[in-house]
Protein backbone atom coordinates (compact mmCIF):
# COMPACT_ATOMS: atom_id res chain seq x y z
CA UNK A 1 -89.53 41.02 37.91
CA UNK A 2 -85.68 41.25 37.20
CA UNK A 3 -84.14 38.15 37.00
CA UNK A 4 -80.92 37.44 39.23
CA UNK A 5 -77.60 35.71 38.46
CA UNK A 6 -75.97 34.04 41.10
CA UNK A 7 -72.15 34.73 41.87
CA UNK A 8 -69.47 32.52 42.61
CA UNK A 9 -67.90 33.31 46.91
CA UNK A 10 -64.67 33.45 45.93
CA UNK A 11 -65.19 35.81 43.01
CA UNK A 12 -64.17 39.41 43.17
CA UNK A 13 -66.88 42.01 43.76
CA UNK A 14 -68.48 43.54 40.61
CA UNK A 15 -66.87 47.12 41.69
CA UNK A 16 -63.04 46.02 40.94
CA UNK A 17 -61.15 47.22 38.22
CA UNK A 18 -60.77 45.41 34.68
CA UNK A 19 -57.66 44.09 34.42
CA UNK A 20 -54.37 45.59 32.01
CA UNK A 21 -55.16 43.24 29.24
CA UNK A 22 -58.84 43.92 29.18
CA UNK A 23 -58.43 48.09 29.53
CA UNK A 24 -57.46 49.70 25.88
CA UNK A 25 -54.48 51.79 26.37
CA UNK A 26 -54.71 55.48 25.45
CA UNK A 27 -52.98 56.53 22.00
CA UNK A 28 -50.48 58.88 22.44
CA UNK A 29 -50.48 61.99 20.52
CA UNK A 30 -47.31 63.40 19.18
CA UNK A 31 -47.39 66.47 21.43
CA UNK A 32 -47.17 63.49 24.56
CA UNK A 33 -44.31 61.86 23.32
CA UNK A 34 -41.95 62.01 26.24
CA UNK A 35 -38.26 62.60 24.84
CA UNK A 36 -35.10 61.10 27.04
CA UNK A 37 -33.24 63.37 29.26
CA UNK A 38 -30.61 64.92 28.01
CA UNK A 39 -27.41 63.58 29.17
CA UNK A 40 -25.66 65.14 32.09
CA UNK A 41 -21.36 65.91 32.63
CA UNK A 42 -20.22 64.27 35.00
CA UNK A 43 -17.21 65.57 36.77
CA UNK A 44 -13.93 63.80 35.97
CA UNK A 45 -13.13 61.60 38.97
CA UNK A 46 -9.79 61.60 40.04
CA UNK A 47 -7.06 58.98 39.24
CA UNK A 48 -6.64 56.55 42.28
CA UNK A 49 -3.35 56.95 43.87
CA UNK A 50 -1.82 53.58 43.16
CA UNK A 51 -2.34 54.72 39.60
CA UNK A 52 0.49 56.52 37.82
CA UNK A 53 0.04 59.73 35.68
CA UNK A 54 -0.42 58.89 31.78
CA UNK A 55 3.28 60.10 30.23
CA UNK A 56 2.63 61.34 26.58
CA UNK A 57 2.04 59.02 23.85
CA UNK A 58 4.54 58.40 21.64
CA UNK A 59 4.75 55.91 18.51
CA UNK A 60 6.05 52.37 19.91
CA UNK A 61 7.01 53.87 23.02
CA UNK A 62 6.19 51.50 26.05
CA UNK A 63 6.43 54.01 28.82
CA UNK A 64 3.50 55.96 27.39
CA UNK A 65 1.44 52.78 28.63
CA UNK A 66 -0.81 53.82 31.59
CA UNK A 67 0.31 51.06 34.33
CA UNK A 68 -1.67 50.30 37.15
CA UNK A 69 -0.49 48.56 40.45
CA UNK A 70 -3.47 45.67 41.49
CA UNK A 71 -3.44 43.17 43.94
CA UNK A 72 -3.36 39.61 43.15
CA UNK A 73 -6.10 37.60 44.24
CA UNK A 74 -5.18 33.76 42.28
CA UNK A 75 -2.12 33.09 41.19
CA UNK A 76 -1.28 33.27 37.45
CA UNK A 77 2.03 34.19 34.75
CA UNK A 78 4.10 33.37 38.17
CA UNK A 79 2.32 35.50 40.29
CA UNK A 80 1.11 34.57 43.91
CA UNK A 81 -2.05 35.72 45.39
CA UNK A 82 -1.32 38.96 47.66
CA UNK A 83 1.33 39.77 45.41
CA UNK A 84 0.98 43.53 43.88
CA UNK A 85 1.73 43.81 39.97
CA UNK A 86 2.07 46.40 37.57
CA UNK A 87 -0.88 46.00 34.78
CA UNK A 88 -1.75 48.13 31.33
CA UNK A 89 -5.82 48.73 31.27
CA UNK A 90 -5.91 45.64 28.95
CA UNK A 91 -3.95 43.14 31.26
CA UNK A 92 -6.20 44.52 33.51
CA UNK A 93 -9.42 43.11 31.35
CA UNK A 94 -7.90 40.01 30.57
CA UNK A 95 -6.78 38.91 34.26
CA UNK A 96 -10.76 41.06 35.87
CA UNK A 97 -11.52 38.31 38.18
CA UNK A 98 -7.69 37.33 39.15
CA UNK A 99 -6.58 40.78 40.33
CA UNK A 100 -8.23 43.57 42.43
CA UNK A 101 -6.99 46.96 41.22
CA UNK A 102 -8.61 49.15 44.52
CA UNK A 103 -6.54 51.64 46.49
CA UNK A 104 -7.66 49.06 49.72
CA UNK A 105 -6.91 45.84 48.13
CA UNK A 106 -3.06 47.27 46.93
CA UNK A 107 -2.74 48.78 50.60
CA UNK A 108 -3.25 45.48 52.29
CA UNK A 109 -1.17 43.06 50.19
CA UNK A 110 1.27 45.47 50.65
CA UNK A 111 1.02 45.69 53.85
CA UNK A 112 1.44 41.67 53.92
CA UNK A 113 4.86 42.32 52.37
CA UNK A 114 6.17 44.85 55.06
């Protein structure tokens, strides 16, 4: 005679799986080691319009400064909001959330102006 052990209703059925922390993972071999893709080009997009072409660099030289036109979304350093200034890549960083430097947002303050 075989002797029975009762199961709990809400249990689940003796034919699920074991879960992650019970199953041993695998050990993987050195030939499995799975090595990163290798980094792709990607094609050099092209400057936005409102952005001028970078003059060459010279020592001290302030022109050789990459400026780029942004619209202004809070005022700040006497600006109003909806005004469009002329910012270097670092004014740029520094003012991020007080300017919006796309081709749309430029368009419409100036527009605004007109």
């Amino acid at each position: 005679m075989t002797k029975r052990t009762p199961t709990p209703a809400a249990s689940a059925p003796a034919t699920a799986a074991a879960p992650a922390a019970e199953t041993p993972a695998a050990p993987i071999a050195a030939e499995q080691a799975v090595e990163p893709p290798a980094p792709t080009e990607q094609p050099a997009a092209p400057p936005a319009a409102e952005e001028k072409a970078e003059e060459p660099a010279s020592a001290g030289d302030e022109r050789s400064v990459e400026r780029i036109h942004a619209r202004v979304l809070v005022a700040f350093d006497g600006h109003e909001p909806n005004d469009v200034v002329e910012l270097t890549e670092d004014e740029l960083i520094a003012h991020g959330e007080q300017v919006d430097p796309s081709p749309a947002a430029v368009e419409y303050a100036r527009s605004l102006q007109a």
